[in-house]
PDB file of N, CA and C in Angstrom:
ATOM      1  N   UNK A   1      94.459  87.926  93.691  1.00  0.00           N
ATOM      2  CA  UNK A   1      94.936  88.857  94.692  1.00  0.00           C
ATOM      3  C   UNK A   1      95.139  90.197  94.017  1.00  0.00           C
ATOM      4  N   UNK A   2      94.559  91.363  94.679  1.00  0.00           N
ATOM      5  CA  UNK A   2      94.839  92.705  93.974  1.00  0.00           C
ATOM      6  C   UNK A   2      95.774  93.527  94.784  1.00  0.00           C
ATOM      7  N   UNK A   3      96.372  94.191  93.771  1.00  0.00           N
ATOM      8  CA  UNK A   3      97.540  94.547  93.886  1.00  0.00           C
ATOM      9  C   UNK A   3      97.307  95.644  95.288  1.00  0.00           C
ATOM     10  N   UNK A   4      98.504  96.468  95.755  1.00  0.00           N
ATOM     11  CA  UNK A   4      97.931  97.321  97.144  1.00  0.00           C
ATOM     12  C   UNK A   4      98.724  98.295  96.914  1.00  0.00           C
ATOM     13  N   UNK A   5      98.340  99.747  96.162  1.00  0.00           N
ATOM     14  CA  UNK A   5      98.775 100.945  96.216  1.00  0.00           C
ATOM     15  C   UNK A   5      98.737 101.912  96.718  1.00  0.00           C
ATOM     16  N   UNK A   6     100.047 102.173  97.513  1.00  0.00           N
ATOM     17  CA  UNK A   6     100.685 102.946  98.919  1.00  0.00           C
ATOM     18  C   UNK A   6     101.138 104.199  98.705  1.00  0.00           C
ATOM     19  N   UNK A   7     100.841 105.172  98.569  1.00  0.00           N
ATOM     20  CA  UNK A   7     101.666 106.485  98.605  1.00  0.00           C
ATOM     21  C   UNK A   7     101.954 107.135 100.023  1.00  0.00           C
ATOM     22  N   UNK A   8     103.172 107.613  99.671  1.00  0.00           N
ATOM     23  CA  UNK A   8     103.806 107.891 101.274  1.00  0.00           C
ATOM     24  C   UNK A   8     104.577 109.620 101.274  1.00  0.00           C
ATOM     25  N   UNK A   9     103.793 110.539 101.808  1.00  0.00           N
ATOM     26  CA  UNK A   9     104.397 111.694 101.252  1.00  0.00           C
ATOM     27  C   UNK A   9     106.050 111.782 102.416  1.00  0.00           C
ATOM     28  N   UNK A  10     106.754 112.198 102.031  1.00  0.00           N
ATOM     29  CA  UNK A  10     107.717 112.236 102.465  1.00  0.00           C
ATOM     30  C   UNK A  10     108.353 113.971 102.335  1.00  0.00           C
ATOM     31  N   UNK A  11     109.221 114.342 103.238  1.00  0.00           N
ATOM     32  CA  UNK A  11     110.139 115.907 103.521  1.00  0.00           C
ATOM     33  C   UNK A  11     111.049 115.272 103.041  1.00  0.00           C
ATOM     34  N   UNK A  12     112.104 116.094 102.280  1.00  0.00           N
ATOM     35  CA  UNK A  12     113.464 116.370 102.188  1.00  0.00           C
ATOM     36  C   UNK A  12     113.493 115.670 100.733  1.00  0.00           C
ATOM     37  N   UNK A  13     114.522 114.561 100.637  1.00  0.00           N
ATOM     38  CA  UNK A  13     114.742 114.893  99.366  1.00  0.00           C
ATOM     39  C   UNK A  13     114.598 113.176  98.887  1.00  0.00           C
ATOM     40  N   UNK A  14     114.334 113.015  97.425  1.00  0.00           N
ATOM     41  CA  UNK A  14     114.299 111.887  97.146  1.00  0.00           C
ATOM     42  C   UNK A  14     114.770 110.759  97.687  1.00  0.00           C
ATOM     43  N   UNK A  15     116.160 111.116  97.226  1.00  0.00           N
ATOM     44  CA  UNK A  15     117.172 110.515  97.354  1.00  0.00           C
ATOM     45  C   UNK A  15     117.181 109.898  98.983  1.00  0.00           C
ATOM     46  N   UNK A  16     116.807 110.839  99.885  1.00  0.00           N
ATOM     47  CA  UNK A  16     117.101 110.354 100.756  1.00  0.00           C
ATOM     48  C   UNK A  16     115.594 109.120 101.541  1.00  0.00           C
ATOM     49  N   UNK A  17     115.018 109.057 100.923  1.00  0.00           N
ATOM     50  CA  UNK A  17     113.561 108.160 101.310  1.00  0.00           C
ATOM     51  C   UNK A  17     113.826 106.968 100.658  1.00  0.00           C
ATOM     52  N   UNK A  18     114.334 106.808  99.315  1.00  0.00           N
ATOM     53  CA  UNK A  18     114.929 105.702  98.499  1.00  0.00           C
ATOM     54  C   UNK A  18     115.997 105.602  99.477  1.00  0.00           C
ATOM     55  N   UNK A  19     116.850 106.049 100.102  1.00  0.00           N
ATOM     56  CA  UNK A  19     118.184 105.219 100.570  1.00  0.00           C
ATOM     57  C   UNK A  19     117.150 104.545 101.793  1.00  0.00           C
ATOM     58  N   UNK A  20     116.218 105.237 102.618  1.00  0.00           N
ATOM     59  CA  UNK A  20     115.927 104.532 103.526  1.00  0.00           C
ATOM     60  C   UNK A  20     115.167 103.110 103.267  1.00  0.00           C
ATOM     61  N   UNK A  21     114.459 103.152 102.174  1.00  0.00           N
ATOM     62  CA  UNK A  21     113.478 102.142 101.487  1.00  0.00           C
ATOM     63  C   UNK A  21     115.006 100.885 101.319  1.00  0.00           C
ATOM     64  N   UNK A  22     115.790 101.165 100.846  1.00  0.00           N
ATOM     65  CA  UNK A  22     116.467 100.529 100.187  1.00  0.00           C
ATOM     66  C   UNK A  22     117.299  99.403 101.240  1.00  0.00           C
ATOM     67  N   UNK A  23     117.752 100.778 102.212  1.00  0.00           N
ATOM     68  CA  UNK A  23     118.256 100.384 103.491  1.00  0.00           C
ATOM     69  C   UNK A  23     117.335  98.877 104.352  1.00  0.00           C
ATOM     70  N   UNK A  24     115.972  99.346 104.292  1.00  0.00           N
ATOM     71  CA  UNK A  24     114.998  98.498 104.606  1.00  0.00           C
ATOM     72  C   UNK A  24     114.932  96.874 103.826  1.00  0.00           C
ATOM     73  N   UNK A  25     115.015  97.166 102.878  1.00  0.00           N
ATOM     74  CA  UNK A  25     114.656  96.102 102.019  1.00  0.00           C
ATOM     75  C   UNK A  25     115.979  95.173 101.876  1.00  0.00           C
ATOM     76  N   UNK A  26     117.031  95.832 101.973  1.00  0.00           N
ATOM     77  CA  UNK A  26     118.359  95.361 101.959  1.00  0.00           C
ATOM     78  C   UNK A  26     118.850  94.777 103.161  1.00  0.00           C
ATOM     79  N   UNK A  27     117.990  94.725 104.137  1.00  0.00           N
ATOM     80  CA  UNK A  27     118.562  94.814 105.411  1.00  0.00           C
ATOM     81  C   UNK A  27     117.689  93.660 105.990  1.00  0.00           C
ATOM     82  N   UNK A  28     116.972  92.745 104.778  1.00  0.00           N
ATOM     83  CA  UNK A  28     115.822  91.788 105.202  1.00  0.00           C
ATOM     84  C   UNK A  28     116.353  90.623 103.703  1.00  0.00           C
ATOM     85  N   UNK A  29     117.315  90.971 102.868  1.00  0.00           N
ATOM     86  CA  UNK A  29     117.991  90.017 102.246  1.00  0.00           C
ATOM     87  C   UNK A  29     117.437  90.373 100.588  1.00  0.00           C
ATOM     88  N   UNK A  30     116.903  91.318 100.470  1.00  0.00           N
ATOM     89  CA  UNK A  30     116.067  91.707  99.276  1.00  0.00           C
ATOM     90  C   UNK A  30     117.041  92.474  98.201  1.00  0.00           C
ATOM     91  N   UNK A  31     116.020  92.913  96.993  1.00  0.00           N
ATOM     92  CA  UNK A  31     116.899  93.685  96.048  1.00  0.00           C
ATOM     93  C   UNK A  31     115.784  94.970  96.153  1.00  0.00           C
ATOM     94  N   UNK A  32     117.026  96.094  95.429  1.00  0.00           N
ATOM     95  CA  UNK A  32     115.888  97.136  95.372  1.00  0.00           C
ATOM     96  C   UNK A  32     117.041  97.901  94.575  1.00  0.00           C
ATOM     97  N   UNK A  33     116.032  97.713  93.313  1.00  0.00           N
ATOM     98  CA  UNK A  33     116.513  98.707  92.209  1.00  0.00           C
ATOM     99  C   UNK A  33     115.955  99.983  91.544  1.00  0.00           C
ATOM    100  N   UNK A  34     116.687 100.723  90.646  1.00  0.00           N
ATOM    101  CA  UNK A  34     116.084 101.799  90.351  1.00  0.00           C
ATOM    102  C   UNK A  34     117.296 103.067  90.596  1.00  0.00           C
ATOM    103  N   UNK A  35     116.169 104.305  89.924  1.00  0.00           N
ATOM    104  CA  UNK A  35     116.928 105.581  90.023  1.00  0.00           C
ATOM    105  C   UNK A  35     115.947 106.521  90.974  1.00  0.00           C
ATOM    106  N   UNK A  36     116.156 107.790  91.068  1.00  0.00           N
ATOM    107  CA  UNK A  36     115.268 108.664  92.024  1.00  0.00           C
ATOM    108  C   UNK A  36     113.967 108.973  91.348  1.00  0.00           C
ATOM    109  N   UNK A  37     113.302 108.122  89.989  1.00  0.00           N
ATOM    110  CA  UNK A  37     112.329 108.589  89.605  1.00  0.00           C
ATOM    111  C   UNK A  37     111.364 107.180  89.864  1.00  0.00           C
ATOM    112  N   UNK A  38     111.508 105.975  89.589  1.00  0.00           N
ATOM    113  CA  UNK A  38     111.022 104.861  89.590  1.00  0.00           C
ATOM    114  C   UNK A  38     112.127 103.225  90.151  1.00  0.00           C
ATOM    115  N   UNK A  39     111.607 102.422  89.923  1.00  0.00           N
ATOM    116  CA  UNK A  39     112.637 101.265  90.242  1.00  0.00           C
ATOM    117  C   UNK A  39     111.499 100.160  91.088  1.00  0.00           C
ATOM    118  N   UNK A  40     111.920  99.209  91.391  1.00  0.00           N
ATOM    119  CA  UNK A  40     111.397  97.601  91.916  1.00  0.00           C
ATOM    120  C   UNK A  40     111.818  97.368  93.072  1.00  0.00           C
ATOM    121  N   UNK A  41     111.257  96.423  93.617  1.00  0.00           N
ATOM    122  CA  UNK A  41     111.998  95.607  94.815  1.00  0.00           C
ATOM    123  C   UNK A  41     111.184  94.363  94.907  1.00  0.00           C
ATOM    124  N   UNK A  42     111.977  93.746  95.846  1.00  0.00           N
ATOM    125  CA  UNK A  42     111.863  92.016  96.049  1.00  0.00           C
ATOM    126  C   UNK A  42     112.427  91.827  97.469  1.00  0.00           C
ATOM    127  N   UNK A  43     111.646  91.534  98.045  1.00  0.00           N
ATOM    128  CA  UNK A  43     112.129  90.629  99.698  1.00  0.00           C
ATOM    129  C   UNK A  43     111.422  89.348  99.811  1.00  0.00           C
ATOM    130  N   UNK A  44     112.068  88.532 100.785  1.00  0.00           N
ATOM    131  CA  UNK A  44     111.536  87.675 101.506  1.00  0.00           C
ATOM    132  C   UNK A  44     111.462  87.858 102.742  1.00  0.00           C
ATOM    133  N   UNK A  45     110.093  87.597 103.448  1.00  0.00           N
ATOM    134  CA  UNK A  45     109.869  87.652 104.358  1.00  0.00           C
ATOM    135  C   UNK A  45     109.070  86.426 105.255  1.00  0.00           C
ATOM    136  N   UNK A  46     110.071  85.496 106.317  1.00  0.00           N
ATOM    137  CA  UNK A  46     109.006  84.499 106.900  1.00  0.00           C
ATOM    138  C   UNK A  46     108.738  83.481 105.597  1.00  0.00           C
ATOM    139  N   UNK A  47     109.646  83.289 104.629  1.00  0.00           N
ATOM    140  CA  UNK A  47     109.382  82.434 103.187  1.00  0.00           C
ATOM    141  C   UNK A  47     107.670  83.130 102.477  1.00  0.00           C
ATOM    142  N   UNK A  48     107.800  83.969 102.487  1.00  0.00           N
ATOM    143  CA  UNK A  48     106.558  84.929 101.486  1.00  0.00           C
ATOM    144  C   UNK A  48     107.381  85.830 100.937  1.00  0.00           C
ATOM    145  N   UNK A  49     106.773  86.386  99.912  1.00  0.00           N
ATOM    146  CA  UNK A  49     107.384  87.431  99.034  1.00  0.00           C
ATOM    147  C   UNK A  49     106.576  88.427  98.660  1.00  0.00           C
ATOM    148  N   UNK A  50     107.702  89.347  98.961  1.00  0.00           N
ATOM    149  CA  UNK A  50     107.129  91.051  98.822  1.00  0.00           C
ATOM    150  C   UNK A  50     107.491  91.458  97.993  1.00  0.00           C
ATOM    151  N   UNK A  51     107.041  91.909  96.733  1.00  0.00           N
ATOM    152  CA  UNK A  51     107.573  92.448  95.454  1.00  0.00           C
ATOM    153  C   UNK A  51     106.933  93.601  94.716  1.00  0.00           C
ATOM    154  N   UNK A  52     107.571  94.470  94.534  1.00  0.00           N
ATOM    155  CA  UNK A  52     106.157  95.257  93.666  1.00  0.00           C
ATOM    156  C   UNK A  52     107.362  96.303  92.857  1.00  0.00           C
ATOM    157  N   UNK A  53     107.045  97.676  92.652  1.00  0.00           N
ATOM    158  CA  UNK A  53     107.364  98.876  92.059  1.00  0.00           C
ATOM    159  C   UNK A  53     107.355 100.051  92.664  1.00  0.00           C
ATOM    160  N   UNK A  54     107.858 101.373  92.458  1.00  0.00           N
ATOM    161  CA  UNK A  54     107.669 102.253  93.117  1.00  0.00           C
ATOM    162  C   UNK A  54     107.884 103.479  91.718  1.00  0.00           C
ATOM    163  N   UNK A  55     107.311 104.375  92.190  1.00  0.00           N
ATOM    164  CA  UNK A  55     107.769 105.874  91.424  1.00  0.00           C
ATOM    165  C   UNK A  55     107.677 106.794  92.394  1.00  0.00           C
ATOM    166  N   UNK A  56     108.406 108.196  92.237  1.00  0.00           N
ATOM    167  CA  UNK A  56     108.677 109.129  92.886  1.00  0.00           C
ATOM    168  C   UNK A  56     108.384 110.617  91.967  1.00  0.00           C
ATOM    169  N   UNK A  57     107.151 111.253  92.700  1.00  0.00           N
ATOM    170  CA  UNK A  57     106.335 112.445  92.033  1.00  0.00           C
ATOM    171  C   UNK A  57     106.237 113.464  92.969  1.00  0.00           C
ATOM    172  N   UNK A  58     107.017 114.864  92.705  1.00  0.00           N
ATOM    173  CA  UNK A  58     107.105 115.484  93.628  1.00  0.00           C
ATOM    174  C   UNK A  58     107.792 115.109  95.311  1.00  0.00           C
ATOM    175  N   UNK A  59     106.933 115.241  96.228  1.00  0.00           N
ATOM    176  CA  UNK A  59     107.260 114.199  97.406  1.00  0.00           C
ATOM    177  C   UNK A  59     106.103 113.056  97.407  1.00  0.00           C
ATOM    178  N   UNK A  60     105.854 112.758  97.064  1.00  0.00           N
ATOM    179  CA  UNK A  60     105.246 111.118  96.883  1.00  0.00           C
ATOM    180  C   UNK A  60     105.937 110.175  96.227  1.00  0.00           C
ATOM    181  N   UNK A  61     106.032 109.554  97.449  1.00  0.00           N
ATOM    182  CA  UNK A  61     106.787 107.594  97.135  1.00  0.00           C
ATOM    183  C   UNK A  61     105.024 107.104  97.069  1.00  0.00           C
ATOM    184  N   UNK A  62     105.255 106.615  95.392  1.00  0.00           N
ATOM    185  CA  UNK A  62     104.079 105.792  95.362  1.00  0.00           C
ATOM    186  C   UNK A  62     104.825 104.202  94.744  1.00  0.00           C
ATOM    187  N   UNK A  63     104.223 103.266  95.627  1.00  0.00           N
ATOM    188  CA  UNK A  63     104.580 102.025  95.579  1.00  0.00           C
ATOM    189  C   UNK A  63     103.265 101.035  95.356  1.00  0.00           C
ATOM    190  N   UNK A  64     103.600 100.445  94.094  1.00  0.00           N
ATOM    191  CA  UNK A  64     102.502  99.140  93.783  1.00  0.00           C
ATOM    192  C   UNK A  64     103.117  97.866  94.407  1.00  0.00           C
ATOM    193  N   UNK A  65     102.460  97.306  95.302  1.00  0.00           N
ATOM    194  CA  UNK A  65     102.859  95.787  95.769  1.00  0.00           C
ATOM    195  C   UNK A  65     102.240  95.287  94.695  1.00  0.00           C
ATOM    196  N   UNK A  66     102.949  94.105  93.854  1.00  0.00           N
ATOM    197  CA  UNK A  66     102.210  92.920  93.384  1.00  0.00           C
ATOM    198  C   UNK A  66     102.556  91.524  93.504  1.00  0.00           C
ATOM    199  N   UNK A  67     103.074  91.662  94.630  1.00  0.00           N
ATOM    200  CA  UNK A  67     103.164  89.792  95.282  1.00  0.00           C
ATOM    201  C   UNK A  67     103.314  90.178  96.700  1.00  0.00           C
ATOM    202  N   UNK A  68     102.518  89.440  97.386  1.00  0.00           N
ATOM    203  CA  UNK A  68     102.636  89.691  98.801  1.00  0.00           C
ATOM    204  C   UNK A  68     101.763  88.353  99.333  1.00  0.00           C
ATOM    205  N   UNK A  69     102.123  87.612 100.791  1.00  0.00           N
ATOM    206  CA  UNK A  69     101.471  86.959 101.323  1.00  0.00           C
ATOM    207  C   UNK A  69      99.818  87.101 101.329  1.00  0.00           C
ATOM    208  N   UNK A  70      98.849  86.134 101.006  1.00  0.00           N
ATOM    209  CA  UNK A  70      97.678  86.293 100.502  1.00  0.00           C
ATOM    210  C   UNK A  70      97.002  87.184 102.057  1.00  0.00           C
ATOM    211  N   UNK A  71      97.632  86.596 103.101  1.00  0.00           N
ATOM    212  CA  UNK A  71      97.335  86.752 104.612  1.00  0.00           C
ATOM    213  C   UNK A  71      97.248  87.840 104.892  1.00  0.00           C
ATOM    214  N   UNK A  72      98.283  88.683 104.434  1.00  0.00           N
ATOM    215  CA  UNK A  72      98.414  90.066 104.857  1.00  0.00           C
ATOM    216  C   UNK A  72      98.201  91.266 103.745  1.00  0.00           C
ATOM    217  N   UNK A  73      97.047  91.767 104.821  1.00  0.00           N
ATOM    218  CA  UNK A  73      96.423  93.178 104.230  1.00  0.00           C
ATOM    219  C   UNK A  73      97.200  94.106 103.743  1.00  0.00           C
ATOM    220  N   UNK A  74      96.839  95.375 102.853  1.00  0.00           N
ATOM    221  CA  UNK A  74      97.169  96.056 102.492  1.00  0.00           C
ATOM    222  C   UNK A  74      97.902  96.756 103.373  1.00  0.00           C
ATOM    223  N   UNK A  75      96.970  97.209 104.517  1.00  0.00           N
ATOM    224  CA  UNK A  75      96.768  98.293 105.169  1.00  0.00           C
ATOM    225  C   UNK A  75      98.227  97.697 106.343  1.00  0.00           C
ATOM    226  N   UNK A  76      98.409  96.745 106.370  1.00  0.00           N
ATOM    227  CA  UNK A  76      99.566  95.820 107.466  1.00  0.00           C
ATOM    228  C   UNK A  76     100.687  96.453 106.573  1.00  0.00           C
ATOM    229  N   UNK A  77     100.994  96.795 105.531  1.00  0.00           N
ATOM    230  CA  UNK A  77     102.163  96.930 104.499  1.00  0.00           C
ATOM    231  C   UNK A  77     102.399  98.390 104.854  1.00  0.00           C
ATOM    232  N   UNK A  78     101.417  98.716 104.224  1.00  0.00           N
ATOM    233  CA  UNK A  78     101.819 100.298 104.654  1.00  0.00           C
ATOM    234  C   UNK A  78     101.816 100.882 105.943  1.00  0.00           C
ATOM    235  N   UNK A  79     101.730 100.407 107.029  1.00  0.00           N
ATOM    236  CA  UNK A  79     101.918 100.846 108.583  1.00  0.00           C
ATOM    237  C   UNK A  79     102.880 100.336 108.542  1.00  0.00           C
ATOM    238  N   UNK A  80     103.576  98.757 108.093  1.00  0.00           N
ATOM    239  CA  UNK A  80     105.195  98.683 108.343  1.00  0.00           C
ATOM    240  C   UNK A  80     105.900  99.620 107.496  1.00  0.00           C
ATOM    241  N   UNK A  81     105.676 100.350 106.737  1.00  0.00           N
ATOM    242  CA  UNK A  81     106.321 100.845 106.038  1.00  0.00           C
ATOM    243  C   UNK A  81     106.551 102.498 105.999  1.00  0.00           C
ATOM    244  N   UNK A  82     105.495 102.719 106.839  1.00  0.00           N
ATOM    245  CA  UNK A  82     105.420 104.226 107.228  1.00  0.00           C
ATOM    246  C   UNK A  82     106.284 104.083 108.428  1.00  0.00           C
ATOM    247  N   UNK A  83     106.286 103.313 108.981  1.00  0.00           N
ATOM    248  CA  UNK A  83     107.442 102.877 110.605  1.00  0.00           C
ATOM    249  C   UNK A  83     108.834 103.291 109.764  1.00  0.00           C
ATOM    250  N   UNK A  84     109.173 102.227 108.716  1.00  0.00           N
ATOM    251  CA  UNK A  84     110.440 101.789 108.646  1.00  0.00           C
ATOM    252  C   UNK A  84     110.807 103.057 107.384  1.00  0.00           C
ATOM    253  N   UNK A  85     109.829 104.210 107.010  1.00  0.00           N
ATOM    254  CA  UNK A  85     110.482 104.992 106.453  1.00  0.00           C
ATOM    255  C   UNK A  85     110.538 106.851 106.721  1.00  0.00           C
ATOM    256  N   UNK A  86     109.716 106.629 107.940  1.00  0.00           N
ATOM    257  CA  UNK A  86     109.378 108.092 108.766  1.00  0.00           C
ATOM    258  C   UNK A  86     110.755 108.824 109.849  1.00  0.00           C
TER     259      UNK A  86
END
């Protein structure tokens, strides 16, 4: 399975796209660590697991998934995720 790398340009300020990411991920039973430059996360979802990395460059949230349900596409990740962080 290859990994699925998401960049998400985002307005305003780091800090505040990480609280929403975090908010998200936290809010589905997950961890999500890190500072405003890089950091991880881990959810379960439906007993599958969503796990990967993220860094923060300029306004780009770029996020590497590297565990995710074999089922679901890349492209399914990042439309939930442009929802749950726009």
């Amino acid at each position: 399975m290859s990994d699925c790398n998401i960049n998400i340009s985002f307005t305003g300020s780091a800090e505040e796209i990480l609280n929403k990411a975090k908010a998200a991920v936290e809010s589905q039973g997950g961890s999500f660590e890190g500072d405003l430059n890089s950091g991880k996360f881990h959810v379960s979802l439906m007993s599958n697991t969503v796990a990967g990395s993220y860094t923060v460059t300029d306004n780009q949230l770029q996020l590497n998934i590297t565990e995710k349900p074999m089922f679901v596409p890349c492209n399914a990740i990042e439309s939930f995720l442009l929802k749950k962080l726009s």
